[in-house]
Protein backbone atom coordinates (compact mmCIF):
# COMPACT_ATOMS: atom_id res chain seq x y z
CA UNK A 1 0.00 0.00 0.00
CA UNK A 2 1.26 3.27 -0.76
CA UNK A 3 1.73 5.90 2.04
CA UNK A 4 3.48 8.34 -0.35
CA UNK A 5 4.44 8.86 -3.59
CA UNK A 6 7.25 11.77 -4.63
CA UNK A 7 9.90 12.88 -6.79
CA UNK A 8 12.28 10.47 -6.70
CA UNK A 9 10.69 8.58 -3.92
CA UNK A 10 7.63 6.52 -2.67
CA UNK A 11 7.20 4.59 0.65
CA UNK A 12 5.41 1.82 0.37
CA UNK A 13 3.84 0.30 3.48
CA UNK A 14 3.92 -3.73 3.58
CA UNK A 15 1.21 -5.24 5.21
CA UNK A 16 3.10 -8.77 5.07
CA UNK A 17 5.77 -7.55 7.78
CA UNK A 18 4.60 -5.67 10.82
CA UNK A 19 6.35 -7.84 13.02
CA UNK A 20 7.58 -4.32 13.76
CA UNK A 21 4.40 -1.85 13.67
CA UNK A 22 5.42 0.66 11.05
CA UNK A 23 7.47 -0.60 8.74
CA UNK A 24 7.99 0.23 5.46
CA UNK A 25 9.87 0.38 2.13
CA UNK A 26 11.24 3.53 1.03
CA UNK A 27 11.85 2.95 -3.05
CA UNK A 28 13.75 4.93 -5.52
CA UNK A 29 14.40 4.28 -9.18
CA UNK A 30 18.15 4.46 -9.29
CA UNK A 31 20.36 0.93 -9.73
CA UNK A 32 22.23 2.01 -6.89
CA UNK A 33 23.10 4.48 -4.23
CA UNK A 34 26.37 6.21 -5.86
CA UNK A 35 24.03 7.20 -8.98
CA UNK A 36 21.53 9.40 -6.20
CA UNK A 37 21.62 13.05 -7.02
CA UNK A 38 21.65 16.02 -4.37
CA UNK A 39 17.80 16.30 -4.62
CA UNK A 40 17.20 12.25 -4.30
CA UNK A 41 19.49 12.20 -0.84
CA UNK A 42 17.62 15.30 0.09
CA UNK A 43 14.35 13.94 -0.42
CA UNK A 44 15.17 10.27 1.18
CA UNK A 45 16.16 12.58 4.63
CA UNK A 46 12.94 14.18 4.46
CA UNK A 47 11.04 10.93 4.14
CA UNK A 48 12.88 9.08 7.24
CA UNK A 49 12.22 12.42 9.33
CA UNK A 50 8.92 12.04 8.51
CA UNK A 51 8.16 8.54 8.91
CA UNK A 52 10.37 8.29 12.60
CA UNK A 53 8.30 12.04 13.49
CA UNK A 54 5.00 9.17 12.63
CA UNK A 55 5.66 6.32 14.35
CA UNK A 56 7.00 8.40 17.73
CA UNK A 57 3.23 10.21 17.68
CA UNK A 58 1.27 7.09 16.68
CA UNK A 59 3.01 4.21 17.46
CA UNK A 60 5.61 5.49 20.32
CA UNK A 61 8.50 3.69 18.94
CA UNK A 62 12.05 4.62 20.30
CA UNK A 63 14.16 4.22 17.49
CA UNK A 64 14.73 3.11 14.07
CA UNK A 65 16.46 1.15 11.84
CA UNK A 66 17.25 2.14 8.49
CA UNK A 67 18.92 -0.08 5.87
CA UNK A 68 19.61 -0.46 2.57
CA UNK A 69 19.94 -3.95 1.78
CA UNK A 70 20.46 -4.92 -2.02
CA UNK A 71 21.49 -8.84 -2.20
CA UNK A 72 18.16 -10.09 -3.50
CA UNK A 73 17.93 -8.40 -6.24
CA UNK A 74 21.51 -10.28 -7.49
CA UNK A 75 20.89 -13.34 -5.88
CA UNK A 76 17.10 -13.63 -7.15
CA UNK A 77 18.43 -12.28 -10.89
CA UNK A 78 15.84 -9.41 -10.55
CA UNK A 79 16.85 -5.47 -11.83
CA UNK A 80 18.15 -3.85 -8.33
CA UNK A 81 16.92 -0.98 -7.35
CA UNK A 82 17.88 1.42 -4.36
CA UNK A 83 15.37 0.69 -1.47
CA UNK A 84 15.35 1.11 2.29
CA UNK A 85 13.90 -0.72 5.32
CA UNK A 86 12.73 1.69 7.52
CA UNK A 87 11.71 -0.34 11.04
CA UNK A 88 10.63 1.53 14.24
CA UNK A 89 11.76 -0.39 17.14
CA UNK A 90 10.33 -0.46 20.24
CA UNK A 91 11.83 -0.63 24.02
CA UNK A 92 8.62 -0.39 25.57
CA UNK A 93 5.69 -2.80 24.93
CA UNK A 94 3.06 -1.31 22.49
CA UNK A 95 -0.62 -2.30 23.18
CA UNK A 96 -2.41 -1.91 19.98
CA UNK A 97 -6.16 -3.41 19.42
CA UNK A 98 -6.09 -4.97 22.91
CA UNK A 99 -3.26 -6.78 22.22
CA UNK A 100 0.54 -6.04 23.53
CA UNK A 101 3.20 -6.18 21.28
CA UNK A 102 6.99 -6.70 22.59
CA UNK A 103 9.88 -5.76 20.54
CA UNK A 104 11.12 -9.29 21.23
CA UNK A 105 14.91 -8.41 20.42
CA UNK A 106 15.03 -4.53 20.95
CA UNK A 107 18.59 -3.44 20.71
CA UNK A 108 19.49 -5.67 18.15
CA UNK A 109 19.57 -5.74 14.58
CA UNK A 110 16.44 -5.99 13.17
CA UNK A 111 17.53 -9.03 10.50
CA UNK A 112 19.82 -10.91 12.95
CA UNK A 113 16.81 -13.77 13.70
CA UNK A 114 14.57 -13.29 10.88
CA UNK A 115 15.78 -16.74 9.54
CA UNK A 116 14.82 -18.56 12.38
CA UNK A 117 11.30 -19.60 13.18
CA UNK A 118 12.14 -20.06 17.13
CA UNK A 119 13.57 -16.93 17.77
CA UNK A 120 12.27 -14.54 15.10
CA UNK A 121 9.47 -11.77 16.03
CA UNK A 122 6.28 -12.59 15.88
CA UNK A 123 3.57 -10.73 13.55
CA UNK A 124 0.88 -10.53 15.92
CA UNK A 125 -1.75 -8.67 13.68
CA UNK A 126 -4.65 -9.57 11.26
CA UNK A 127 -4.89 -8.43 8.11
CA UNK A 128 -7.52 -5.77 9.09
CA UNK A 129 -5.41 -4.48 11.95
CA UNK A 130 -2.29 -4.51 9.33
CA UNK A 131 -4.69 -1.66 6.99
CA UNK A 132 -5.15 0.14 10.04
CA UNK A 133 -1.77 0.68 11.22
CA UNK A 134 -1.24 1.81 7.32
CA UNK A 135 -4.69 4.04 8.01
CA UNK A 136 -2.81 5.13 11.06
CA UNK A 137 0.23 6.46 9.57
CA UNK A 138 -1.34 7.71 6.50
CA UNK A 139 -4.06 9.89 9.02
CA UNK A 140 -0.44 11.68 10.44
CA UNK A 141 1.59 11.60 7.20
CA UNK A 142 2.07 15.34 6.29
CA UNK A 143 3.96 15.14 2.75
CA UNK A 144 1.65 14.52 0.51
């Protein structure tokens, strides 16, 4: 789903993976990050100020993580692309539609368990609660 669409930019808001409540994609065009103009850094700042201003208000996350993380598209023979992860994480527990939700590994990087069913985080939210985080963050989005 698309929270925002700009310049050189859009976020993109994946319903699939909110094992960490307001994560998204942050997509550009370019084949990789030394070919980003001026303008397309600029813009990229704006949007990650933005989205961390978001989840803080909304969500109360305490910090971020923001990576760029391009083996996929070479490994998977797809055209890469430049594209970020942007993942709020959360030291204190979140409760969101009567449930709680615990930043499981809070501290640590955000990919370090994803492989591994045991110890991974757990998505905790239905589809419907998924489209209203997105509503959520779309409600306090100011750049469109």
């Amino acid at each position: 789903m698309e929270l925002y669409k700009g310049k050189y930019f859009e976020v993109v808001f994946e319903d699939w993976c909110q094992e960490f409540p307001g994560a998204c994609i942050i997509s550009g065009h370019k084949k990789c990050l030394g070919d980003m103009t001026s303008d397309e850094w600029q813009e990229l700042g704006i949007l990650e100020k933005e989205l961390e201003r978001v989840c803080k208000k909304v969500f109360g996350a305490t910090m971020f993580n923001f990576a760029c993380l391009m083996n996929n598209a070479y490994r998977d023979n797809e055209k890469p692309h430049v594209h970020f992860w942007f993942v709020p994480r959360y030291k204190n527990e979140l409760k969101l539609f009567n449930k709680i939700y615990k930043d499981r590994h809070f501290g640590y990087n955000f990919w370090k368990w994803a492989n591994s069913k045991l110890r991974r985080q757990t998505d905790i939210f239905t589809k419907e609660e998924k489209f209203k985080i997105f509503e959520m963050m779309q409600k306090e989005f100011n750049l469109n």
